[in-house]
N, C-alpha and C. Protein backbone atom coordinates (compact mmCIF):
# COMPACT_ATOMS: atom_id res chain seq x y z
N UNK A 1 121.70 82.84 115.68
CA UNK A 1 121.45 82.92 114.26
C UNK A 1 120.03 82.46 114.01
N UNK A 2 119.33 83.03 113.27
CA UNK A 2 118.47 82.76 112.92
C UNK A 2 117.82 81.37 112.12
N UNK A 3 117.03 80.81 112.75
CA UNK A 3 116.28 79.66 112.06
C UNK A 3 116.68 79.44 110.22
N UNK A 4 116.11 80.54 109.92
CA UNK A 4 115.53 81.20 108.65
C UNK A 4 117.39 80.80 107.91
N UNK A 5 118.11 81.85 108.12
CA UNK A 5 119.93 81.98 107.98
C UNK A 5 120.27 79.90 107.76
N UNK A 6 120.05 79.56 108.86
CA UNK A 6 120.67 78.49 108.84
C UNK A 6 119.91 77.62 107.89
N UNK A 7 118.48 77.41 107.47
CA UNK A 7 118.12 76.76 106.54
C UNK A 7 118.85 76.86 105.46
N UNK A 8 118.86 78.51 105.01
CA UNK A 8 119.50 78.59 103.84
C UNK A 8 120.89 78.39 103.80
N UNK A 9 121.40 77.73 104.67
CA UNK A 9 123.08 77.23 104.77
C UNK A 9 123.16 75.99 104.39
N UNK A 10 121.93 74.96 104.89
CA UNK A 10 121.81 73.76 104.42
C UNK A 10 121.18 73.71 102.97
N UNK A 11 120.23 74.67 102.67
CA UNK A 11 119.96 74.60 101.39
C UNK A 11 121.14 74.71 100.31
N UNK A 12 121.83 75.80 100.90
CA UNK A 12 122.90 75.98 99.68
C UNK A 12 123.73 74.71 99.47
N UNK A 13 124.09 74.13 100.45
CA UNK A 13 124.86 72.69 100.61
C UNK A 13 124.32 71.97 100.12
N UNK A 14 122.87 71.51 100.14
CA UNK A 14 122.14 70.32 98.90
C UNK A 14 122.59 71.05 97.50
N UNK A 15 121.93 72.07 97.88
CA UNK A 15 122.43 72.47 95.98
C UNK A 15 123.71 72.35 95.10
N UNK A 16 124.70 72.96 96.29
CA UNK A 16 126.18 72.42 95.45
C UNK A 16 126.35 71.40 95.27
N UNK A 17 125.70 70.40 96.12
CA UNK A 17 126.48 68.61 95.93
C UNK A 17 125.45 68.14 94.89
N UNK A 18 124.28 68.35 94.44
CA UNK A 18 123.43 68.25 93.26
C UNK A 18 124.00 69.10 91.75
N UNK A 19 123.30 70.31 91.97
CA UNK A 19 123.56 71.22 90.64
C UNK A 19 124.54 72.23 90.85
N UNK A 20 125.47 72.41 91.52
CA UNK A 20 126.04 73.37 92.13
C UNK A 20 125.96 74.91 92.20
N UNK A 21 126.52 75.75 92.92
CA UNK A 21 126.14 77.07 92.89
C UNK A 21 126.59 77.87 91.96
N UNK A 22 125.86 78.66 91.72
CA UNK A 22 126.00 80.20 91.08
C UNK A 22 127.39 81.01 91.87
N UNK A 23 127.62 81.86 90.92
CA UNK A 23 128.97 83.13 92.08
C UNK A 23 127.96 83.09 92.74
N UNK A 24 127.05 84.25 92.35
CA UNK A 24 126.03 84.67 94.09
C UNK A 24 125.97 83.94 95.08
N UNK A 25 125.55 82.66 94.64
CA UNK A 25 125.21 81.53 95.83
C UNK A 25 126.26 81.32 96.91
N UNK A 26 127.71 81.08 95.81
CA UNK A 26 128.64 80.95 96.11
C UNK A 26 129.52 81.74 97.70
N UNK A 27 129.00 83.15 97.17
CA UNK A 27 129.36 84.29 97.49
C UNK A 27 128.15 84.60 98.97
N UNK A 28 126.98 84.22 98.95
CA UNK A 28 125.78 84.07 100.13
C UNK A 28 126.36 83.06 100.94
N UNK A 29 126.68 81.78 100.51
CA UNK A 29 127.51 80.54 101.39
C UNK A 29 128.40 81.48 102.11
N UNK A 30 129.64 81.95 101.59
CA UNK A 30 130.73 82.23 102.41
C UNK A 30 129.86 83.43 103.33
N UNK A 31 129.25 83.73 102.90
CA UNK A 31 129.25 85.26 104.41
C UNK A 31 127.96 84.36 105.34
N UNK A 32 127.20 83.75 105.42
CA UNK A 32 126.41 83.28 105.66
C UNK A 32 127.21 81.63 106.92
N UNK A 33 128.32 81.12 106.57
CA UNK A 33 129.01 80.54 106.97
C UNK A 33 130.23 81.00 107.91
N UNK A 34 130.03 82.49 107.75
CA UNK A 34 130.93 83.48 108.31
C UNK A 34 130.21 83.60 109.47
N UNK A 35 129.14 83.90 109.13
CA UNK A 35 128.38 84.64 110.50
C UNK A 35 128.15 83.40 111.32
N UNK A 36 127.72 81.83 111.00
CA UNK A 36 127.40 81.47 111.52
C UNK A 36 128.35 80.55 112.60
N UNK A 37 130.10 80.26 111.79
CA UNK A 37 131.36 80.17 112.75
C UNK A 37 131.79 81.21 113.81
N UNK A 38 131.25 82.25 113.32
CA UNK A 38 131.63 83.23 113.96
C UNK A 38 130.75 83.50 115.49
N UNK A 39 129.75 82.42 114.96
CA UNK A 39 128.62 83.40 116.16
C UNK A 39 129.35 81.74 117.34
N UNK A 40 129.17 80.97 116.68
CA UNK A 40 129.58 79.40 117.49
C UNK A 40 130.96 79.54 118.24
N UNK A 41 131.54 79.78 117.55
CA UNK A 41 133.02 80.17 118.46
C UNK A 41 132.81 81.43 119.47
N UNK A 42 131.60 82.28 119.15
CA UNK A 42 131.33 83.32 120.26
C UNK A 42 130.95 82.64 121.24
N UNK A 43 129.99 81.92 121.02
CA UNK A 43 129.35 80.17 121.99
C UNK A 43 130.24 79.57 122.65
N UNK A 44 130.83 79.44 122.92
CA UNK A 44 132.03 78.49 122.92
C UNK A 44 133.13 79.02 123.58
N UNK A 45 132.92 80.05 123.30
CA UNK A 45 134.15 81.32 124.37
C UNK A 45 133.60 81.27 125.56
N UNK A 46 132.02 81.51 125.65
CA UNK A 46 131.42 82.60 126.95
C UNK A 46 131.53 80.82 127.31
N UNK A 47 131.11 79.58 126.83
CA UNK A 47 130.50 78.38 127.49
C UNK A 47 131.95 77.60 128.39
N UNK A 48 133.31 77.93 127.33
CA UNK A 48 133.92 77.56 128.50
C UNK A 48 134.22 78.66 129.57
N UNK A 49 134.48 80.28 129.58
CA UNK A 49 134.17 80.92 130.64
C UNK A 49 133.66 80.42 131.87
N UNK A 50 132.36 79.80 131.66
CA UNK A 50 131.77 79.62 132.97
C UNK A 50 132.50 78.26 133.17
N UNK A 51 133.27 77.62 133.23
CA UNK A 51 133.36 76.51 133.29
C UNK A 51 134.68 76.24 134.64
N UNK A 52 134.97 76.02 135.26
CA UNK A 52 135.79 75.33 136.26
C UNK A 52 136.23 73.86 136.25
N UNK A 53 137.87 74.34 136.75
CA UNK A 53 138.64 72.67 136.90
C UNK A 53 139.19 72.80 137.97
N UNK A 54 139.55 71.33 138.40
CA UNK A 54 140.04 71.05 139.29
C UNK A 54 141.42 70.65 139.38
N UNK A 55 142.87 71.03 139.91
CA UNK A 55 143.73 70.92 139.63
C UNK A 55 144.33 69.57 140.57
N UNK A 56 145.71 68.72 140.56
CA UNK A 56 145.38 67.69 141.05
C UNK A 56 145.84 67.68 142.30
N UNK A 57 145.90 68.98 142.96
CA UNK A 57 146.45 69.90 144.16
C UNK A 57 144.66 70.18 144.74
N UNK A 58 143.72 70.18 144.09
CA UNK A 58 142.53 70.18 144.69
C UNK A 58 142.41 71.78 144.20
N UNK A 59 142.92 72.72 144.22
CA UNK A 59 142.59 74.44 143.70
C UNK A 59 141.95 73.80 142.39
N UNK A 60 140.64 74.83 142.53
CA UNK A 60 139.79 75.26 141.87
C UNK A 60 140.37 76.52 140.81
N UNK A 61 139.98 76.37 139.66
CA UNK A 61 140.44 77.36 138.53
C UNK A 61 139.02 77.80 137.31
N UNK A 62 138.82 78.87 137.25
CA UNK A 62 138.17 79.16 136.33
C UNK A 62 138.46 79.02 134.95
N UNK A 63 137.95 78.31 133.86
CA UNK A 63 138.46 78.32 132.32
C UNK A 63 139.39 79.42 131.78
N UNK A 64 138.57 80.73 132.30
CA UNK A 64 138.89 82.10 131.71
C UNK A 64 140.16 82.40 132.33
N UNK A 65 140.58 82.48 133.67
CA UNK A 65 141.83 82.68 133.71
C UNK A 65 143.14 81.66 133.16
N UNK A 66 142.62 80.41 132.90
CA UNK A 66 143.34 79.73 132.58
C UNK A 66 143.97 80.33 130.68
N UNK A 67 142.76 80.22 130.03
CA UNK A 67 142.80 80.62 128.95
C UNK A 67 143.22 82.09 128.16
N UNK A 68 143.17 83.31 129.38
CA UNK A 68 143.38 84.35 129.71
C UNK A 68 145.21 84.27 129.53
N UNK A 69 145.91 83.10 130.43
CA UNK A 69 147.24 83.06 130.56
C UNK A 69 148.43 82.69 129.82
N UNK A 70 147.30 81.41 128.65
CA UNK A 70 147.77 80.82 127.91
C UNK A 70 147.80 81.96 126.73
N UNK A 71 146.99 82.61 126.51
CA UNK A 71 147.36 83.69 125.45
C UNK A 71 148.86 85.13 125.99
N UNK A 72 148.63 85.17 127.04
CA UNK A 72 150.00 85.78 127.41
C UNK A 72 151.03 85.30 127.17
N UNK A 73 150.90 83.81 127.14
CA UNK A 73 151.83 83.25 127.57
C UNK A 73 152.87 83.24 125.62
């Protein structure tokens, strides 16, 4: 996300807890807060992907299949 995007996420947040927002503003917060949960939980998918555990059997497991199973499951 962009530098620029996220300022104006914190800007909008001073403003509501001061003078609060406009609909528009209102309405820029939510999609603007959209994109930016949206992009973090994309973060957060690929970051545990790479990630490996150790089971207490000593096998090695990748995040992704683990997490892969639990949704089958």
């Amino acid at each position: 996300m962009e530098q620029k995007k996220i300022d104006r996420i914190n800007e909008l947040a001073g403003k509501k807890k001061t003078t609060g927002l406009t609909k528009l503003e209102l309405e820029e917060q939510a999609v603007l807060r959209k994109e930016y949960i949206h992009l973090f939980r994309k973060n957060l998918i690929d970051t545990m992907e790479s990630v490996s555990v150790q089971d207490d059997d000593g096998t090695i497991r990748n995040m992704s299949d683990i997490t892969k199973k639990k949704h089958i499951e």
